[in-house]
C-alpha atoms as a PDB file:
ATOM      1  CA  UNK A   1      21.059 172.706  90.799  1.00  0.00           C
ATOM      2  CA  UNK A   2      23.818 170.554  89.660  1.00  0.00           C
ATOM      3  CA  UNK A   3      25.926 170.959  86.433  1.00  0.00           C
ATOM      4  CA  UNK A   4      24.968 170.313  83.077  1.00  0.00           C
ATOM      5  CA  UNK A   5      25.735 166.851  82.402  1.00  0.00           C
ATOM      6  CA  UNK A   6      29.120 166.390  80.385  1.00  0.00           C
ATOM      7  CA  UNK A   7      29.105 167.086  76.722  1.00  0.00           C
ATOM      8  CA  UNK A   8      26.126 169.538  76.872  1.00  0.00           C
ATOM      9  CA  UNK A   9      28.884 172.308  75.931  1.00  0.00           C
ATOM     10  CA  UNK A  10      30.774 170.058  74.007  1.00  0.00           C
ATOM     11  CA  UNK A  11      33.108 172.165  71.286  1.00  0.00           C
ATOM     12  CA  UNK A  12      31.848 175.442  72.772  1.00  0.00           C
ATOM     13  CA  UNK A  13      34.359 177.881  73.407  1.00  0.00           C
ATOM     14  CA  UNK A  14      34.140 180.371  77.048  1.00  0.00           C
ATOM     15  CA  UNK A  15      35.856 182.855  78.022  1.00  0.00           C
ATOM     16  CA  UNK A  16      35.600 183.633  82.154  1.00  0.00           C
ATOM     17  CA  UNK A  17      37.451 186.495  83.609  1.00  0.00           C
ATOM     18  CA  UNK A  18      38.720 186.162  87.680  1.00  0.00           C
ATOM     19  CA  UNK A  19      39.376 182.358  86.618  1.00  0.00           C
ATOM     20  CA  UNK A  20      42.204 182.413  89.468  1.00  0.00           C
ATOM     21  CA  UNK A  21      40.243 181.669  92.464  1.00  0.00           C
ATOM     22  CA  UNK A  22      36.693 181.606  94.243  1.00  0.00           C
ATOM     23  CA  UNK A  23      33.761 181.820  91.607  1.00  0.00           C
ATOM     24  CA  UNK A  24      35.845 182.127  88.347  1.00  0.00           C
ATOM     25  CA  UNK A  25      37.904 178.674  89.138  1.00  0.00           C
ATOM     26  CA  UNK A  26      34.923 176.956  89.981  1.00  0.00           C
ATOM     27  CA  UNK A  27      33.067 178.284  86.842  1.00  0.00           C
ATOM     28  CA  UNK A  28      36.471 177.497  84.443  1.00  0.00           C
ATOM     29  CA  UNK A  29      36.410 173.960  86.140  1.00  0.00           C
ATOM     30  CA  UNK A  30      32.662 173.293  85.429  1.00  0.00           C
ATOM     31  CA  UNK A  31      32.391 174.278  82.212  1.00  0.00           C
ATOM     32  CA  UNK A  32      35.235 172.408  81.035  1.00  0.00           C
ATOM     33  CA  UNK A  33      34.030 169.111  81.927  1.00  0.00           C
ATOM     34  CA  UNK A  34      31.010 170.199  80.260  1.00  0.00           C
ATOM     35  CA  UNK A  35      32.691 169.432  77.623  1.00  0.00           C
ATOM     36  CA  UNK A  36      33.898 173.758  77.131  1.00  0.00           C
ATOM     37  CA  UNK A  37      36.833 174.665  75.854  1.00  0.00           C
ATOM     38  CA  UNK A  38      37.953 177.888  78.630  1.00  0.00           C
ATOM     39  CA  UNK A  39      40.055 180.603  78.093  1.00  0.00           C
ATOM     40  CA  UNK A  40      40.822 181.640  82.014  1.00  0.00           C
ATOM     41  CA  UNK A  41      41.549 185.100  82.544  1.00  0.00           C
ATOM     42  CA  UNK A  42      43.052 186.728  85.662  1.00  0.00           C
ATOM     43  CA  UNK A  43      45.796 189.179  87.104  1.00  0.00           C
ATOM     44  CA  UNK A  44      47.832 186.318  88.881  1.00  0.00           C
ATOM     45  CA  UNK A  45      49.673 183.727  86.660  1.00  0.00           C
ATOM     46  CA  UNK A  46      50.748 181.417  89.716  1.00  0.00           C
ATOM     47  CA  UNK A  47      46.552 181.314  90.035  1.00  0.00           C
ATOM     48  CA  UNK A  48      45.731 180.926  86.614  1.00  0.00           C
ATOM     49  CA  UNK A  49      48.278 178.153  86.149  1.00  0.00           C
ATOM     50  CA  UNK A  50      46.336 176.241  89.233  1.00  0.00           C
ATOM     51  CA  UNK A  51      42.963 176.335  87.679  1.00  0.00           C
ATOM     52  CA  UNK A  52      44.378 175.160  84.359  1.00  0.00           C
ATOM     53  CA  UNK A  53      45.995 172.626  86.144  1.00  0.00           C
ATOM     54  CA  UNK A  54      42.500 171.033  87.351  1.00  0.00           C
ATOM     55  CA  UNK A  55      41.308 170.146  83.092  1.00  0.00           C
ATOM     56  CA  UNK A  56      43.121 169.935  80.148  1.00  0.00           C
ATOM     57  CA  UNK A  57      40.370 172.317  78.193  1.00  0.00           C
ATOM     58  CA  UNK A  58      41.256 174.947  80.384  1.00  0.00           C
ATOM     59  CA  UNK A  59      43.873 177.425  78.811  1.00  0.00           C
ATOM     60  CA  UNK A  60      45.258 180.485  81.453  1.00  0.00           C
ATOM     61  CA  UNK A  61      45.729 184.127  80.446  1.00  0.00           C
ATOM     62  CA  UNK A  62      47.108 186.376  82.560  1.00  0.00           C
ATOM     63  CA  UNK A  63      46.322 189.796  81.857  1.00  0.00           C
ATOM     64  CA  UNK A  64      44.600 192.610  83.450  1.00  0.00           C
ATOM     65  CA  UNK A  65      41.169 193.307  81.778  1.00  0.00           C
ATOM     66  CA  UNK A  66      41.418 197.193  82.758  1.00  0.00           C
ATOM     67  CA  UNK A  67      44.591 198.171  80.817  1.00  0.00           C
ATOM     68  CA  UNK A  68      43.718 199.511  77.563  1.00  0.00           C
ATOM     69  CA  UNK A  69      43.068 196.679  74.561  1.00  0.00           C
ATOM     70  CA  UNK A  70      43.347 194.135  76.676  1.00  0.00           C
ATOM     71  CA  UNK A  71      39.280 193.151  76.323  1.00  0.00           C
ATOM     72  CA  UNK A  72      39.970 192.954  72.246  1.00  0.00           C
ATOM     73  CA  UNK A  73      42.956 190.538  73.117  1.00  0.00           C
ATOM     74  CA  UNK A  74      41.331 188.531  75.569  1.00  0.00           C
ATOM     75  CA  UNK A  75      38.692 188.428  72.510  1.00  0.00           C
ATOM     76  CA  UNK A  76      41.570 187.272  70.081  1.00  0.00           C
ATOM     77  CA  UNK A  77      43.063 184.778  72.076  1.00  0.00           C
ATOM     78  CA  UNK A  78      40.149 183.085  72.245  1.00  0.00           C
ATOM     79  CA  UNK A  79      39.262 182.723  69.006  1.00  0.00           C
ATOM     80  CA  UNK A  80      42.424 182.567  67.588  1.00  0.00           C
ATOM     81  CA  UNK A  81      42.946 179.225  69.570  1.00  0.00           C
ATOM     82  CA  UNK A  82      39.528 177.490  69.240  1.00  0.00           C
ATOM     83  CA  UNK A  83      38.104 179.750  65.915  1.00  0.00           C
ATOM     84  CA  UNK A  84      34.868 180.738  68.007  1.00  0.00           C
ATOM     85  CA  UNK A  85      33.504 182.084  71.190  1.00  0.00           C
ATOM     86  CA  UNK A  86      30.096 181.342  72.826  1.00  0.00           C
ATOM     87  CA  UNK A  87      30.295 182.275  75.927  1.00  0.00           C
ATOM     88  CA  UNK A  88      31.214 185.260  77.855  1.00  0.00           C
ATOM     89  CA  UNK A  89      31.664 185.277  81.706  1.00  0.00           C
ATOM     90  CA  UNK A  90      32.564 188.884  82.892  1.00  0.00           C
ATOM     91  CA  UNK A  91      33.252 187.133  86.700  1.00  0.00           C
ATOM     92  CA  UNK A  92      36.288 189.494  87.580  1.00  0.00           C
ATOM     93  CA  UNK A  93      35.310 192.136  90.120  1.00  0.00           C
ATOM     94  CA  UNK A  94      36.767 194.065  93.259  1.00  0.00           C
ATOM     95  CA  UNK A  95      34.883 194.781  96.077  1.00  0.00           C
ATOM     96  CA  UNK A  96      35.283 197.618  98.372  1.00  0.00           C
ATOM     97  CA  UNK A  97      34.296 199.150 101.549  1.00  0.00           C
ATOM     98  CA  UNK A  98      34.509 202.456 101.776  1.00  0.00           C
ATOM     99  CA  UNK A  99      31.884 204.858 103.610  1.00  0.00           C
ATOM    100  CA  UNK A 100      30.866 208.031 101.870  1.00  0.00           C
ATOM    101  CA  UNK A 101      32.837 209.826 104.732  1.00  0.00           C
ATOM    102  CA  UNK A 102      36.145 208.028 103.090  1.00  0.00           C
ATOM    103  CA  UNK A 103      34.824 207.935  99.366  1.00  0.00           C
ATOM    104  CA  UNK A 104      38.065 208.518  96.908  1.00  0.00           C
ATOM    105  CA  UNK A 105      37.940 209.621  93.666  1.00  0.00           C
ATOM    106  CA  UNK A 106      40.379 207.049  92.523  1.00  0.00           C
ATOM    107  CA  UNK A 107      39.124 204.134  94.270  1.00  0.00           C
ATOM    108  CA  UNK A 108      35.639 204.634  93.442  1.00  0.00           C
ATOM    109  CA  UNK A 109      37.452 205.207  89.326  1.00  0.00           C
ATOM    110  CA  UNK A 110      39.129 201.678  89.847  1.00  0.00           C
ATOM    111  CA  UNK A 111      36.070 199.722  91.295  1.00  0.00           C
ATOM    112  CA  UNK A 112      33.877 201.082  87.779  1.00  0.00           C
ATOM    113  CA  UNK A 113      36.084 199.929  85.661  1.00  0.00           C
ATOM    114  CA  UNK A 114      36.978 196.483  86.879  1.00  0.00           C
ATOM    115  CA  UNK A 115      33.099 196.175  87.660  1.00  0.00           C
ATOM    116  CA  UNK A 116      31.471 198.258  85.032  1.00  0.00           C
ATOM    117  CA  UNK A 117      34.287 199.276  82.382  1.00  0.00           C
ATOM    118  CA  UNK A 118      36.009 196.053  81.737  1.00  0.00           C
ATOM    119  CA  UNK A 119      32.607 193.956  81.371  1.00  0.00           C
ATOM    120  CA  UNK A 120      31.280 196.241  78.681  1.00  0.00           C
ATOM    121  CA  UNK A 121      34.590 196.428  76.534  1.00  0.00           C
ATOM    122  CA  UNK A 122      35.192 192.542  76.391  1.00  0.00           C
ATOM    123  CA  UNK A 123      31.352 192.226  75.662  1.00  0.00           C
ATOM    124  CA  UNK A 124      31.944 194.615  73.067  1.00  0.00           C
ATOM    125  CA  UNK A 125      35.286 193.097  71.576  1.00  0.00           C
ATOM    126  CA  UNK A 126      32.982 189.486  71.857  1.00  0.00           C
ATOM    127  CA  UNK A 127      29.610 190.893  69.847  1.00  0.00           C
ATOM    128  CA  UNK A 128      30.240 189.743  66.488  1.00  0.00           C
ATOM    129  CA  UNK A 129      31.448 186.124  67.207  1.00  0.00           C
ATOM    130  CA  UNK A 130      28.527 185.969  69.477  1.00  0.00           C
ATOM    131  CA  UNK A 131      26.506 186.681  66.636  1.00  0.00           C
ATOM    132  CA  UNK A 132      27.682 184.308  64.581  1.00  0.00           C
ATOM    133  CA  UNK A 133      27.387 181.609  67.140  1.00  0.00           C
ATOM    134  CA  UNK A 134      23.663 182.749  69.001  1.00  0.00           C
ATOM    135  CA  UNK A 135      26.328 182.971  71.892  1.00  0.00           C
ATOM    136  CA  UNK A 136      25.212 184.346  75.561  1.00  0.00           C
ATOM    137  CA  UNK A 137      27.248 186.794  78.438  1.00  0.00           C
ATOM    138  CA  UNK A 138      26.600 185.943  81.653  1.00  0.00           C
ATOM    139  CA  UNK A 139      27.465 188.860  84.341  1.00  0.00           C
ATOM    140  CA  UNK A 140      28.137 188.215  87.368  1.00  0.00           C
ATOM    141  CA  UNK A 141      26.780 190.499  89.922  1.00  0.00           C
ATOM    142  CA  UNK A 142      25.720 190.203  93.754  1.00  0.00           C
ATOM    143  CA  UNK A 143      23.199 190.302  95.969  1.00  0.00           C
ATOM    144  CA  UNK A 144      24.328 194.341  96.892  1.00  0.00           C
ATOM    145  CA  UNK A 145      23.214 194.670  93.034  1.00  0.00           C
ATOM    146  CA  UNK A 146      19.616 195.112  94.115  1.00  0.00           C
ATOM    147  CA  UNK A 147      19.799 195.203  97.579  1.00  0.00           C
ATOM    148  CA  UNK A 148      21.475 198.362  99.832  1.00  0.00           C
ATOM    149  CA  UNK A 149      24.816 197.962 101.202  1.00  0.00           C
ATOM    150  CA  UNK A 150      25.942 200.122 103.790  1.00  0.00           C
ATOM    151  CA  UNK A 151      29.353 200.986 104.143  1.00  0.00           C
ATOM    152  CA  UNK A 152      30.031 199.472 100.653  1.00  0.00           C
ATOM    153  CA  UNK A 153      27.527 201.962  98.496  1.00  0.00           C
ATOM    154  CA  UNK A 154      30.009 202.304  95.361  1.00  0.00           C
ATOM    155  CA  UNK A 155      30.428 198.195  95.448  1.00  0.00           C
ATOM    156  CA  UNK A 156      26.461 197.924  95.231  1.00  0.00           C
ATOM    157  CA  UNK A 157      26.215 200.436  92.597  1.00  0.00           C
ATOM    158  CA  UNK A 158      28.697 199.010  90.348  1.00  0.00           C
ATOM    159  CA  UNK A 159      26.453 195.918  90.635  1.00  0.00           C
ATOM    160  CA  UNK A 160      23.358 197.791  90.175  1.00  0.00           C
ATOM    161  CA  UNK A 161      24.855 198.984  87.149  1.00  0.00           C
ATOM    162  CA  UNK A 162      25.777 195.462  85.714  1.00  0.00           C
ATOM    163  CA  UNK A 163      22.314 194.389  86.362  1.00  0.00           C
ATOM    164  CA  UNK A 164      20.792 197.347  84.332  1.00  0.00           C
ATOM    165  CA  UNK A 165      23.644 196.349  81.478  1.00  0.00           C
ATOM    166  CA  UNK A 166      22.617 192.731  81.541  1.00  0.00           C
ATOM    167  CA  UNK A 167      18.759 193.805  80.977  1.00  0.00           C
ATOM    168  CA  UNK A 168      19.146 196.607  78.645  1.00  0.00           C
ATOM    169  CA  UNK A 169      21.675 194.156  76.208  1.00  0.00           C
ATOM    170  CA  UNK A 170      19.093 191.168  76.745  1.00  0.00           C
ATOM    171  CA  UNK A 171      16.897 193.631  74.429  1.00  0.00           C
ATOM    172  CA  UNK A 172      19.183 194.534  72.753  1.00  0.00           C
ATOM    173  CA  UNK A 173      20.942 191.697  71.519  1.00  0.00           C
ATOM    174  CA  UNK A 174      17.651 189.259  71.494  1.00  0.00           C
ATOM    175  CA  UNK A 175      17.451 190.170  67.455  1.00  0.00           C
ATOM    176  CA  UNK A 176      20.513 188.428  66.826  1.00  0.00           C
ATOM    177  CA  UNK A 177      19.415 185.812  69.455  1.00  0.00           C
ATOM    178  CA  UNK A 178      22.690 186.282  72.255  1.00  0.00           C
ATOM    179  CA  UNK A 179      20.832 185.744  75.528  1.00  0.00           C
ATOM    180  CA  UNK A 180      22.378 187.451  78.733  1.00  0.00           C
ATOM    181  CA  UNK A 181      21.679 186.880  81.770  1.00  0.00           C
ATOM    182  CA  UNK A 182      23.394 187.809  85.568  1.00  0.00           C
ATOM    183  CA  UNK A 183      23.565 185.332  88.412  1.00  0.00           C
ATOM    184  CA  UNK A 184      23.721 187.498  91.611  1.00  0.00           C
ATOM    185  CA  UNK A 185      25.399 185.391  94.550  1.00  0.00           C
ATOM    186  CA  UNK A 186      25.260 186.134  97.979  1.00  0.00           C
ATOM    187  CA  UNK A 187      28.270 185.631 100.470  1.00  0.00           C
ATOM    188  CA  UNK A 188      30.594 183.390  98.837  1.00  0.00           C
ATOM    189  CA  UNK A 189      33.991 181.408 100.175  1.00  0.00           C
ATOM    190  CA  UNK A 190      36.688 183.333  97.980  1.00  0.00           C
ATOM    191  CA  UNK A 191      39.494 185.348  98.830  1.00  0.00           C
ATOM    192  CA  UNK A 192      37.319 188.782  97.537  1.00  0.00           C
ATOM    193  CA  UNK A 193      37.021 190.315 101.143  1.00  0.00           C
ATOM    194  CA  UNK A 194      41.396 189.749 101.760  1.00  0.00           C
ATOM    195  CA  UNK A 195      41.542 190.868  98.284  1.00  0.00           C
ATOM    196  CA  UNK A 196      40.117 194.476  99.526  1.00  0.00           C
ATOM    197  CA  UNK A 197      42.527 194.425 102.390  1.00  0.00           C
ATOM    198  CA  UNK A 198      40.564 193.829 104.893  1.00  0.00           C
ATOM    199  CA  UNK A 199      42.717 192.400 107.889  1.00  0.00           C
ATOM    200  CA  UNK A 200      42.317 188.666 108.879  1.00  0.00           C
ATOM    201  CA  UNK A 201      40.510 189.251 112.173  1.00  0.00           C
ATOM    202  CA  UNK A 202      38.052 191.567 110.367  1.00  0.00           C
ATOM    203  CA  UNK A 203      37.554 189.043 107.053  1.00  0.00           C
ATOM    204  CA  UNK A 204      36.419 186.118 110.036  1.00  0.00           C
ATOM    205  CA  UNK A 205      33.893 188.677 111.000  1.00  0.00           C
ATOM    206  CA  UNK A 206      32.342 189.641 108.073  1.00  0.00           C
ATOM    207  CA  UNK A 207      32.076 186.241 107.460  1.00  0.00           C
ATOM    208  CA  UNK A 208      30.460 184.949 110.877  1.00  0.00           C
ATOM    209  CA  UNK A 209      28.275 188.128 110.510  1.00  0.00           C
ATOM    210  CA  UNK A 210      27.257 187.175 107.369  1.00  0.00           C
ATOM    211  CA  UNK A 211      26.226 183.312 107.955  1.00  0.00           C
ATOM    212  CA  UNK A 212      24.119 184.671 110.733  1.00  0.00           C
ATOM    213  CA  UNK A 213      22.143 186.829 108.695  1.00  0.00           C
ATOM    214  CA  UNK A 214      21.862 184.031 105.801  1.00  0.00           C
ATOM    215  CA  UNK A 215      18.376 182.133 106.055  1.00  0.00           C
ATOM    216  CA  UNK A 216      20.208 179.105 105.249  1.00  0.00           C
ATOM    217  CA  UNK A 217      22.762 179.295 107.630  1.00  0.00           C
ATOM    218  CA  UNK A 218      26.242 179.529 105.943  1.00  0.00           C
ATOM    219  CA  UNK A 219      27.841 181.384 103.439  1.00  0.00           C
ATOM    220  CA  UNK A 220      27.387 179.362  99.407  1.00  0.00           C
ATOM    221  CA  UNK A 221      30.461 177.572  98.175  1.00  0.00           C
ATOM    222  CA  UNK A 222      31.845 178.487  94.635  1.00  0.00           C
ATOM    223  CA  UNK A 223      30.868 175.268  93.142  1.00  0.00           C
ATOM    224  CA  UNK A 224      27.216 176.012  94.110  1.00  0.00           C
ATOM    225  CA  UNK A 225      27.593 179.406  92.436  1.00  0.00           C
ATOM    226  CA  UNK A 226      29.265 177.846  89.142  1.00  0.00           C
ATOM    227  CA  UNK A 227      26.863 175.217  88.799  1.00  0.00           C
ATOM    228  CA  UNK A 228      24.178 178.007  87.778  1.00  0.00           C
ATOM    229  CA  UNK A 229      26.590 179.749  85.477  1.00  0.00           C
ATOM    230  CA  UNK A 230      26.870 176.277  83.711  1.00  0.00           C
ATOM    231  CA  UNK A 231      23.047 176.361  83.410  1.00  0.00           C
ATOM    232  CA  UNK A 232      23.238 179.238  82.254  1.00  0.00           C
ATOM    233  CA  UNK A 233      25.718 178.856  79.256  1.00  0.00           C
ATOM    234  CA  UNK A 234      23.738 175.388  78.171  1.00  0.00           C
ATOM    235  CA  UNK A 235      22.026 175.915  74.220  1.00  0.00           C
ATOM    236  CA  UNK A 236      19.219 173.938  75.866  1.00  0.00           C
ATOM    237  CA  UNK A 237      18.220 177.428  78.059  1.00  0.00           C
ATOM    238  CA  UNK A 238      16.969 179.053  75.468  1.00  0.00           C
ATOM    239  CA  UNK A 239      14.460 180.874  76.618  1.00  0.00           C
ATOM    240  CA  UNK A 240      15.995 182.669  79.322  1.00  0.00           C
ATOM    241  CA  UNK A 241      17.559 185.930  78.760  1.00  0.00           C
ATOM    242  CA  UNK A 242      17.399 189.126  80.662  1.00  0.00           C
ATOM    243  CA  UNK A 243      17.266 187.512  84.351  1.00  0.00           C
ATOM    244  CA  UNK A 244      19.069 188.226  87.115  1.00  0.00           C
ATOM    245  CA  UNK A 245      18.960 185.145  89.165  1.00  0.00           C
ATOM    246  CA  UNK A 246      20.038 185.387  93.519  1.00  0.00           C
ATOM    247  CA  UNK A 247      21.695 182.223  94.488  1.00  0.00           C
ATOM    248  CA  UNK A 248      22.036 183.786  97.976  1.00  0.00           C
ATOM    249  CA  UNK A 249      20.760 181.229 100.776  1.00  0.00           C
ATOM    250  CA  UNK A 250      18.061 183.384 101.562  1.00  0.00           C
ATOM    251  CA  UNK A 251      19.861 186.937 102.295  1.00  0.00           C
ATOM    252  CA  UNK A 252      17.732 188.938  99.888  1.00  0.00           C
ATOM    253  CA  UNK A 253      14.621 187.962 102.204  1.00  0.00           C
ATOM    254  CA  UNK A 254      15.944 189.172 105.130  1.00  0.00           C
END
């Protein structure tokens, strides 16, 4: 899969959240020379600033999509600037490992609603421009959305639970004709596993770990990932809504 050819989203208008590194920078990149104009969201200005360095359709945001009305303002900015919004990427997540015997109430809090929480208000604050427009959401979720993690069981649910949100608002929403859709990667380059603090020496072996256990031999790249997400938000896929779609190498076989 490759990206949609430039101009297929000419004069759209996306919003991805997590646009400062890994998935979300590829995805802001992509879609803007698809001809997108993005609104990139994320926590770290200095980050944000680089991915809106790489296109001139890509505007930065900083904010943090868990503090209260920030979704409705992410919402605003967007349309304030552009006057629409088609398409919704709820890419910001956290992931964390943490065994039942070391489950905490205010971790497992934080990791629902940066995972579950935040996706559902800014899809919310979104709803009637993406009515206006036939616009889609695209979640993204994980392979640990529909397959067991141990060690990590909060992480996988929180997925889980964006998968069951992306089918139950495909049915939803199909009335006023917003498709939505997930795209579930597998192990992907990004700086998610430092991110959870995870020293150095242990992120390298997670990693190795993980390309061993992928059919195909290596961990995906974030381009790879982003190229779907691009399908995804193209008016010509009209006729998919409701999917969750693996781009995983493999791993969900195994």
């Amino acid at each position: 899969m490759t990206a949609s050819p430039v101009g297929h989203l000419q004069d759209r208008v996306a919003i991805v959240t997590g646009a400062g590194s890994g998935i979300g920078r590829a995805t802001a990149i992509a879609l803007a020379h698809a001809g997108a104009h993005v609104l990139g969201v994320g926590r770290r200005a200095d980050a944000l600033r680089e991915t809106a360095a790489r296109h001139p359709a890509i505007m930065a945001l900083p904010a943090d999509i868990t503090a209260d009305g920030t979704p409705q303002a992410v919402i605003d900015a967007a349309t304030d600037c552009w006057g629409r919004l088609d398409v919704l990427v709820n890419n910001a997540g956290a992931t964390a490992v943490m065994p039942l015997a070391e489950t905490d109430a205010e971790r497992v809090a934080g990791l629902m609603a940066l995972n579950v929480l935040a996706p559902s208000l800014l899809a919310h604050a979104a709803l009637p421009h993406l009515r206006t427009h036939r616009g889609t959401i695209i979640n993204i979720s994980s392979t640990y959305g529909h397959s067991p993690l141990p060690g990590a069981a909060h992480y996988a649910a929180s997925k889980a639970a964006l998968e069951q949100l992306t089918r139950s608002w495909a049915l939803e929403l199909a009335a006023d004709g917003i498709r939505v859709n997930a795209l579930a990667p597998g192990p992907t380059e990004s700086e998610a596993l430092t991110a959870a603090g995870l020293p150095d020496t242990v992120v390298e072996q997670i990693k190795q770990d993980e390309a061993t256990r992928i059919p195909l031999g290596r961990r995906g790249r974030p381009e790879e990932v982003a190229a779907w997400i691009v399908h995804l938000a193209d008016p010509a896929a009209t006729w998919i809504t409701g999917q969750i779609i693996t781009v995983d190498g493999g791993l969900e076989l195994t």
